[in-house]
N, C-alpha and C. Protein backbone atom coordinates (compact mmCIF):
# COMPACT_ATOMS: atom_id res chain seq x y z
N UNK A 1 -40.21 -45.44 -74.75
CA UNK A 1 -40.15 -45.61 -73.32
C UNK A 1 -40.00 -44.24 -72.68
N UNK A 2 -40.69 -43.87 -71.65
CA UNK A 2 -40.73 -43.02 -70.84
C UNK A 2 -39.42 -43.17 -69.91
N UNK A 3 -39.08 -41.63 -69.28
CA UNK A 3 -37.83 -41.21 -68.44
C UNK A 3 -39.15 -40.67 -67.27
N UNK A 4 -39.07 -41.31 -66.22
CA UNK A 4 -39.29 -40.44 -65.01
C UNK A 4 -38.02 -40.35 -63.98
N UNK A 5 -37.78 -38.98 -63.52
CA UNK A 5 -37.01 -38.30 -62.39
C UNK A 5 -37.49 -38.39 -61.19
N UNK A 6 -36.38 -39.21 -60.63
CA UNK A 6 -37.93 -39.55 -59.14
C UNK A 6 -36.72 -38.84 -58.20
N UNK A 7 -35.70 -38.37 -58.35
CA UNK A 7 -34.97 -37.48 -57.98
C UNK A 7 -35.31 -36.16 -57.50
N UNK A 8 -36.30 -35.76 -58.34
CA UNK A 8 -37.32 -33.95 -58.44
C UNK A 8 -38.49 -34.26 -58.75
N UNK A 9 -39.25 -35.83 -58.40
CA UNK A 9 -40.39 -35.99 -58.92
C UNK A 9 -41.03 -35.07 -57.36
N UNK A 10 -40.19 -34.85 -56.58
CA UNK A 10 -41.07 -34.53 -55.19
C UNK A 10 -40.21 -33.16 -54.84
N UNK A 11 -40.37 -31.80 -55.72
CA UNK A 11 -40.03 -30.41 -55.28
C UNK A 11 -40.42 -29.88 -54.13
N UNK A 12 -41.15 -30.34 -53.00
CA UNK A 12 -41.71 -29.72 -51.60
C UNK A 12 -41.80 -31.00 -50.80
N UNK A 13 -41.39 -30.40 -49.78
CA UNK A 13 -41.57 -31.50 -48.58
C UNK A 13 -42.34 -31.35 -47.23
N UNK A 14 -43.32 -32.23 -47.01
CA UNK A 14 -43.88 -32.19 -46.47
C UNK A 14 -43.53 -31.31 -44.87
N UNK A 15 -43.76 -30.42 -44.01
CA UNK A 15 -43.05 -30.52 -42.99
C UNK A 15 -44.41 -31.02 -41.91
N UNK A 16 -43.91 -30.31 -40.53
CA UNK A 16 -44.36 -31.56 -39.43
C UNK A 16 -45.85 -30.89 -39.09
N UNK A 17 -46.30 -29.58 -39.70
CA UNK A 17 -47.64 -29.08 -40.00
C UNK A 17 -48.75 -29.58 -40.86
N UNK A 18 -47.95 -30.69 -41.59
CA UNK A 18 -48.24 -30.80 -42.90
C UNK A 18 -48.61 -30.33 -44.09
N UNK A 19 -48.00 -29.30 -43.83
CA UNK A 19 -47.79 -27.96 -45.54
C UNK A 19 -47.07 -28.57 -46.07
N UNK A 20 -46.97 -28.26 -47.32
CA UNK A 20 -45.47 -27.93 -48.24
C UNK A 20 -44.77 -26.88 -47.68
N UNK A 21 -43.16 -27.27 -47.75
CA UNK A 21 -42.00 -26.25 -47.80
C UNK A 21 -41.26 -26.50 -48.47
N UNK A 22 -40.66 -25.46 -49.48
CA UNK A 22 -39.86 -25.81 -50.05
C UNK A 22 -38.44 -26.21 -49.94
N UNK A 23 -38.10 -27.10 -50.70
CA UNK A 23 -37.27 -28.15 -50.82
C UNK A 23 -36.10 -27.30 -49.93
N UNK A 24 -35.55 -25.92 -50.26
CA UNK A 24 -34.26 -25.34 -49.14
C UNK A 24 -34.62 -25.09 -48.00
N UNK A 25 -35.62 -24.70 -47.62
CA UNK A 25 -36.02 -24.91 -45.74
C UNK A 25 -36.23 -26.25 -45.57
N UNK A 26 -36.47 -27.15 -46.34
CA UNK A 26 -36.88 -28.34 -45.53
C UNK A 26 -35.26 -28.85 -45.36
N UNK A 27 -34.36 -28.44 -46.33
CA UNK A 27 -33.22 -29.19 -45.50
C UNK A 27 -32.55 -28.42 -44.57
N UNK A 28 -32.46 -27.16 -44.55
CA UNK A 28 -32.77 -25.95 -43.53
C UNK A 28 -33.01 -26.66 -41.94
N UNK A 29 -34.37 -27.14 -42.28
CA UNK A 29 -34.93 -27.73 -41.27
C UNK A 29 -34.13 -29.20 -40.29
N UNK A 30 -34.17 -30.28 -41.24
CA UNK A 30 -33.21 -31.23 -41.12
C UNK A 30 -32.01 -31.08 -40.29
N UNK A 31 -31.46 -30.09 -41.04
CA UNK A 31 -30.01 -29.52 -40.29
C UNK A 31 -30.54 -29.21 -38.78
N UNK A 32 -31.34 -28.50 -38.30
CA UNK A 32 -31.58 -27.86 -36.97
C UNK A 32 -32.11 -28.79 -36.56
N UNK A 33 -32.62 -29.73 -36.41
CA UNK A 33 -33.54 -30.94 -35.59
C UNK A 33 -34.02 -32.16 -35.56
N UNK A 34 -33.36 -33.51 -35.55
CA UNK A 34 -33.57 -34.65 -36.15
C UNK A 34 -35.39 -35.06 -36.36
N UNK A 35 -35.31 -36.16 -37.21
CA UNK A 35 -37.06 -36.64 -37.15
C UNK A 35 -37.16 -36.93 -35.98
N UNK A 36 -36.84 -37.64 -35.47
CA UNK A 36 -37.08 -37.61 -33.89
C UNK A 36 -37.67 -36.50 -33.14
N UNK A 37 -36.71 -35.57 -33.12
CA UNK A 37 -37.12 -34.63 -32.48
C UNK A 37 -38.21 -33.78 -32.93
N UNK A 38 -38.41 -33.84 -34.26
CA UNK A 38 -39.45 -33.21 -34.75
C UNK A 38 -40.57 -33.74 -34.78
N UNK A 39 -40.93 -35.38 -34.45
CA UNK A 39 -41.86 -35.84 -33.75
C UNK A 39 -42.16 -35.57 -32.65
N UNK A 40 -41.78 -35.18 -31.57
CA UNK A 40 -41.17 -35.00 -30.39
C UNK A 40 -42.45 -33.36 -30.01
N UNK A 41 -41.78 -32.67 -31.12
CA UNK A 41 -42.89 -31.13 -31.41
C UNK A 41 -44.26 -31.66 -32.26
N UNK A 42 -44.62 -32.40 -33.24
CA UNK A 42 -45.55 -32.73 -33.49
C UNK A 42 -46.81 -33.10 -32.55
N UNK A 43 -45.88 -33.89 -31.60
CA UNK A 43 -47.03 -34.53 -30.42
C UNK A 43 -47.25 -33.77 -29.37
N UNK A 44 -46.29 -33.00 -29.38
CA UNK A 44 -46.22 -31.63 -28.10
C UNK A 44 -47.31 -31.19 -28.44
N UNK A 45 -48.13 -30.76 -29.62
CA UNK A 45 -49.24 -29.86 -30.33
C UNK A 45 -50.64 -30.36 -29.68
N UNK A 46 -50.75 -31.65 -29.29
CA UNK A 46 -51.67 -32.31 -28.32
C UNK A 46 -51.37 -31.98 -27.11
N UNK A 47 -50.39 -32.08 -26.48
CA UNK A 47 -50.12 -32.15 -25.23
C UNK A 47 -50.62 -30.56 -24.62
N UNK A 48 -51.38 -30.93 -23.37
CA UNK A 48 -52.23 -29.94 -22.54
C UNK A 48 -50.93 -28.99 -21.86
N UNK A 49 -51.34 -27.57 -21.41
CA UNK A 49 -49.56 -27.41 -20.49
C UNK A 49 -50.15 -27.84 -19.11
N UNK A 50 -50.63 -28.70 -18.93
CA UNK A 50 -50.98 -29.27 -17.46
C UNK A 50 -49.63 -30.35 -17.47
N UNK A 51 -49.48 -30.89 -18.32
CA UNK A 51 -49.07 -32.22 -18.53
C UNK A 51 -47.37 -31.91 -18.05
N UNK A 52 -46.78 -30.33 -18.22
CA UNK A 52 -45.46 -29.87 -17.67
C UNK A 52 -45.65 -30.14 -16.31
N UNK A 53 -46.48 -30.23 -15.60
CA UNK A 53 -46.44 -30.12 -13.83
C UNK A 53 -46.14 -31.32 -13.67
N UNK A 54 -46.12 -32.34 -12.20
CA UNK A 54 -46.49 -33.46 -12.12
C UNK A 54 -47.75 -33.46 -11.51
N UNK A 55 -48.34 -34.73 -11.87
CA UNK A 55 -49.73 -34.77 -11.25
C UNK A 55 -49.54 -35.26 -10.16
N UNK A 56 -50.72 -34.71 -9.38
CA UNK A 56 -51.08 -34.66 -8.22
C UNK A 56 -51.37 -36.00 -7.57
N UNK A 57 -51.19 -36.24 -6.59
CA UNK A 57 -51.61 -37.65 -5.39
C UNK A 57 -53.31 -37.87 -6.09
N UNK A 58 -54.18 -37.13 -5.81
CA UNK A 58 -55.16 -37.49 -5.92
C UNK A 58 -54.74 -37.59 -7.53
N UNK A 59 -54.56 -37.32 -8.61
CA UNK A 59 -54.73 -37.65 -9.88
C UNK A 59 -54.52 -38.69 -10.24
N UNK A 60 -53.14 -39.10 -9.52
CA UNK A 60 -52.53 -40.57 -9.44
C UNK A 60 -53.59 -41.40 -9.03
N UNK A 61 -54.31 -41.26 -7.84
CA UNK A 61 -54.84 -42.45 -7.65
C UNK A 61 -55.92 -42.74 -8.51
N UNK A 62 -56.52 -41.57 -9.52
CA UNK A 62 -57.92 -41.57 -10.04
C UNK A 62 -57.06 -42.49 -11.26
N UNK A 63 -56.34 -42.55 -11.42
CA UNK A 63 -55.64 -42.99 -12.59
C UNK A 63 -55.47 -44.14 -12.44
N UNK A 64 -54.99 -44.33 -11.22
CA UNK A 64 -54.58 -46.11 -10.92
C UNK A 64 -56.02 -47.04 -10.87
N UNK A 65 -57.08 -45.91 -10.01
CA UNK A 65 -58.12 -46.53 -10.14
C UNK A 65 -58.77 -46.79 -11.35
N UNK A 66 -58.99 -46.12 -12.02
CA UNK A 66 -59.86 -45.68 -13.27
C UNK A 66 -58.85 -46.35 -14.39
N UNK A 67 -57.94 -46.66 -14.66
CA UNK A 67 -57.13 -47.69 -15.38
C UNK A 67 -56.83 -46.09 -16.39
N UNK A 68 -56.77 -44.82 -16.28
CA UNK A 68 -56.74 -43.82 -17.30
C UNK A 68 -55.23 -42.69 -17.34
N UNK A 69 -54.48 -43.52 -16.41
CA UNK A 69 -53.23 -42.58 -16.01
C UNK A 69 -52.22 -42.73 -17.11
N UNK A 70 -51.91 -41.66 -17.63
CA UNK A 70 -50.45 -41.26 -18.57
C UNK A 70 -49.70 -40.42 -18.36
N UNK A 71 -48.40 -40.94 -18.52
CA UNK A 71 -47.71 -39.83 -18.46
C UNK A 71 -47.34 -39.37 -19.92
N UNK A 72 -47.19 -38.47 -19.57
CA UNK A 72 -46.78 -37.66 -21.27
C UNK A 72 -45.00 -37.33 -21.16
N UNK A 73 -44.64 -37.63 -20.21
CA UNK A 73 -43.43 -37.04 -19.40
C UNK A 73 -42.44 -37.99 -20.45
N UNK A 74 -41.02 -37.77 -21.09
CA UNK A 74 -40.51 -38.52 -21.55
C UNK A 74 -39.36 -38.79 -20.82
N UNK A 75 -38.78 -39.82 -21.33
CA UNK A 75 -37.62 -40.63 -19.98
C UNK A 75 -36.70 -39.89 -20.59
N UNK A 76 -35.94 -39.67 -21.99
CA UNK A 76 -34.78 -38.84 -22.44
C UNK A 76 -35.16 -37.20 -22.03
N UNK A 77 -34.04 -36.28 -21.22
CA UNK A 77 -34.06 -35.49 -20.16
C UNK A 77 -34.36 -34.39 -21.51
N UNK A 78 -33.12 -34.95 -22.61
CA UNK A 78 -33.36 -33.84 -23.60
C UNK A 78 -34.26 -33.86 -25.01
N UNK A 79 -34.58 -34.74 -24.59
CA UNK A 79 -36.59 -34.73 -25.76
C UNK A 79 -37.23 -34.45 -24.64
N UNK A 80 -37.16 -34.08 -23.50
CA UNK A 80 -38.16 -33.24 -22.44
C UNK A 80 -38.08 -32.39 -22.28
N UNK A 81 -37.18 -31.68 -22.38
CA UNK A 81 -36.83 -30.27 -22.12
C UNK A 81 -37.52 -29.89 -23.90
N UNK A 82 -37.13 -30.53 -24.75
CA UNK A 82 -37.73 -29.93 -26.32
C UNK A 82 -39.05 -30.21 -25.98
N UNK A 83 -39.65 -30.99 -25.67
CA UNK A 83 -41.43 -31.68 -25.47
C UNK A 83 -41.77 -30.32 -24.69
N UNK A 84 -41.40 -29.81 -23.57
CA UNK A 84 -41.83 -28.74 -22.65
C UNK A 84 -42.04 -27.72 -23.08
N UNK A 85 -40.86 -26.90 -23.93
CA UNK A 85 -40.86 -25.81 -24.84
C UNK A 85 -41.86 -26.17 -25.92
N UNK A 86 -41.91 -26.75 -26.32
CA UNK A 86 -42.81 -27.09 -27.45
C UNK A 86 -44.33 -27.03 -27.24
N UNK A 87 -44.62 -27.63 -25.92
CA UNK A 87 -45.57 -27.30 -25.49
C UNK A 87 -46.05 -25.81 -25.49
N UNK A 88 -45.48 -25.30 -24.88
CA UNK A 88 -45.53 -23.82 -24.46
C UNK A 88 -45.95 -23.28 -25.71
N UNK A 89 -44.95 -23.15 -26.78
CA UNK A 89 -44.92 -22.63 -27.77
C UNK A 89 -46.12 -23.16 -28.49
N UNK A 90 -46.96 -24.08 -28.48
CA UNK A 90 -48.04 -24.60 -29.28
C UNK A 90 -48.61 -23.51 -28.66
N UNK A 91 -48.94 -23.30 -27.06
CA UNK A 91 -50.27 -23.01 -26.50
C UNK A 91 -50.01 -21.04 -26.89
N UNK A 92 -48.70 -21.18 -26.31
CA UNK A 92 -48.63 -19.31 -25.98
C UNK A 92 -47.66 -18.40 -26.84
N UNK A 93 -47.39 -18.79 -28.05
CA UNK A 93 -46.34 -18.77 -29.15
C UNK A 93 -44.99 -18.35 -28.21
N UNK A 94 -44.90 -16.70 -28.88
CA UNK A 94 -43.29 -16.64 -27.87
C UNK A 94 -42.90 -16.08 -27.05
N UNK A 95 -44.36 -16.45 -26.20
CA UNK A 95 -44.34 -15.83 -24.59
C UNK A 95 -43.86 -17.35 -23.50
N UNK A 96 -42.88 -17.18 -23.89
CA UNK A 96 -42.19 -18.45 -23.56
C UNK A 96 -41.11 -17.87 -21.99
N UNK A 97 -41.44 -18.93 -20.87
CA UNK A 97 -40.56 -18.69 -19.17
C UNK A 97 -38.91 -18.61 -19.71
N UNK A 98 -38.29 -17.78 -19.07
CA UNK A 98 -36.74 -17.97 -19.27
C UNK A 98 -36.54 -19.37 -18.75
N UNK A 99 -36.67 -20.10 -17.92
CA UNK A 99 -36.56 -21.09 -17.32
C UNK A 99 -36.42 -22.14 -18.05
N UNK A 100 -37.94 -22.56 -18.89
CA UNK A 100 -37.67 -23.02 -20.04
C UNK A 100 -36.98 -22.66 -21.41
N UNK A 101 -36.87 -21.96 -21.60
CA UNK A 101 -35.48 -21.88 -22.17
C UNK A 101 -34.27 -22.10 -22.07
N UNK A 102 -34.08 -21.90 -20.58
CA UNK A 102 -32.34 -22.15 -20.09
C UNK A 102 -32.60 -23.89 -20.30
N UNK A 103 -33.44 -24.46 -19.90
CA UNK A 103 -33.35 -25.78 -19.83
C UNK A 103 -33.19 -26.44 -21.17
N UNK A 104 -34.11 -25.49 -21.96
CA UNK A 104 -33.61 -25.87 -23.53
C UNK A 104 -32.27 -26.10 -23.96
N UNK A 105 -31.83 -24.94 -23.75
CA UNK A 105 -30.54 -24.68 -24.34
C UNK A 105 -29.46 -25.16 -23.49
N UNK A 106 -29.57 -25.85 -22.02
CA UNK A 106 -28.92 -26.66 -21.15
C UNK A 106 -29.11 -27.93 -21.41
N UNK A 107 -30.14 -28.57 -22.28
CA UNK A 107 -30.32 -29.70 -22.78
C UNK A 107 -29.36 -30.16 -24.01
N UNK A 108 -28.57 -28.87 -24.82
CA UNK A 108 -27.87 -29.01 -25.88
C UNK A 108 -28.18 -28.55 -26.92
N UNK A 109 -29.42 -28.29 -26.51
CA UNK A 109 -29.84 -27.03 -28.08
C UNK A 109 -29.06 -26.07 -28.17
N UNK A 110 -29.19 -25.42 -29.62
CA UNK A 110 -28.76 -24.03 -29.60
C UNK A 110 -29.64 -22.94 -29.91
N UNK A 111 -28.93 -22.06 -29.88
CA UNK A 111 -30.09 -20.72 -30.19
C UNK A 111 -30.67 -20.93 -31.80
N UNK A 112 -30.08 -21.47 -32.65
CA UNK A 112 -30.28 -21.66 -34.03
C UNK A 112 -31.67 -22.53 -33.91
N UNK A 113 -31.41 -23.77 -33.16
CA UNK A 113 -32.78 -24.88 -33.27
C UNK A 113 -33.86 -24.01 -32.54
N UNK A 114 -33.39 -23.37 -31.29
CA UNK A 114 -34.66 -22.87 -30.79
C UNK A 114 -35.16 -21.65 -31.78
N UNK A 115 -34.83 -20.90 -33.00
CA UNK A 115 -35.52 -20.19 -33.99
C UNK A 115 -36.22 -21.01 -34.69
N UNK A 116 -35.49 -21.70 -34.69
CA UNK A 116 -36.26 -23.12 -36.11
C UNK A 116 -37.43 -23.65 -35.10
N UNK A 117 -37.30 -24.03 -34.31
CA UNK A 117 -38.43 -24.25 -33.65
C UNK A 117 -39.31 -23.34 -33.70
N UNK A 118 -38.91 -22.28 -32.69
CA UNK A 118 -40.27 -21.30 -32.61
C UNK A 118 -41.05 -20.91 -33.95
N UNK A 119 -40.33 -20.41 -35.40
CA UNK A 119 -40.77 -20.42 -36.41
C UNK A 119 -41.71 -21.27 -37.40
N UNK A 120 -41.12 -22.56 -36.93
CA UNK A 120 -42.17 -23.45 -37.22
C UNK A 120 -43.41 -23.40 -37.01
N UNK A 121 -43.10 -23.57 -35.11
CA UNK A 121 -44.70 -23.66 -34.37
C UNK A 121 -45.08 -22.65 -35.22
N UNK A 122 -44.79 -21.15 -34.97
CA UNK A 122 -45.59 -20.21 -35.39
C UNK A 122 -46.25 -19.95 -36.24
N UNK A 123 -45.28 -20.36 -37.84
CA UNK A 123 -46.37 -20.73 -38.40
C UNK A 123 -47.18 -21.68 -39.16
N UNK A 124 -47.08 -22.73 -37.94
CA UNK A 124 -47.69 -23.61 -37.93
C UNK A 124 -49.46 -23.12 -37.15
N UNK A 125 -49.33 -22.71 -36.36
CA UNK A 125 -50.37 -21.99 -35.41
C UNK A 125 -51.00 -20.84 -36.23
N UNK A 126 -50.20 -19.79 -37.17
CA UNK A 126 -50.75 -19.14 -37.93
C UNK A 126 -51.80 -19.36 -39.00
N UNK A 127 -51.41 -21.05 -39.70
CA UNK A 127 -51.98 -21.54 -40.68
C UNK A 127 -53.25 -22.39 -40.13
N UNK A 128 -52.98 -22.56 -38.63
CA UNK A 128 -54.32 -23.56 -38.38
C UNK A 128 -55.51 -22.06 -37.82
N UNK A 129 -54.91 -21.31 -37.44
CA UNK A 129 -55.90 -19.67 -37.41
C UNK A 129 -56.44 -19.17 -38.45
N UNK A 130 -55.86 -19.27 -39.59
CA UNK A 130 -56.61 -19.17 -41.12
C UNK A 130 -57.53 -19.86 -40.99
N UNK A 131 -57.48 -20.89 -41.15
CA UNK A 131 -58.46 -22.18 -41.56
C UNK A 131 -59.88 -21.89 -40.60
């Protein structure tokens, strides 16, 4: 009879780029930012930076008309303030507004998650520039 270790059958973990990282940053990672929230930056990677403004009267109505209106805007203040930065950071790495930042870190982040963040995106954005 065979012994499998399903304990270390999985040495790398997937992160939210979908690379491998190894197994001590990924709990690295964990520590600085729930799945939640790291969904939160996954979907930010779609999100346009139009989508930080509010839309406009006329957009609204093309929307109401046209059955095509979304908001991307999230109702929790502080997965919005992470969704916003995140945004940014997809489009313009870490040429990031003080503004958004203060709001970050007024949301309850700390300076620790916002490295883990920016590092991620980055090179997350680095690896899709290879390709």
């Amino acid at each position: 009879m065979a012994y499998l270790d399903l304990a270390n059958a999985y040495p790398a973990t997937l992160g939210q780029s979908g690379f491998a990282i190894p197994q001590q940053q990924a709990s690295a990672q964990a520590d600085g930012l729930s799945a939640l929230e790291w969904s939160v930056v996954a979907l930010a990677r779609r999100d346009r930076i139009s989508s930080l403004g509010q839309p406009s009267r006329i957009a609204t109505a093309m929307g109401r008309l046209f059955g095509t209106h979304s908001n991307p805007q999230l109702a929790d203040p502080r997965l919005e303030a992470l969704r916003r930065l995140a945004v940014l950071a997809w489009h313009r790495g870490y040429v990031l507004p003080k503004s958004e930042m203060k709001r970050f870190l007024t949301a309850g982040f700390t300076t620790e998650q916002f490295e883990i963040l920016l590092r991620s995106i980055s090179g997350a954005r680095t690896a899709t520039q290879r390709r």
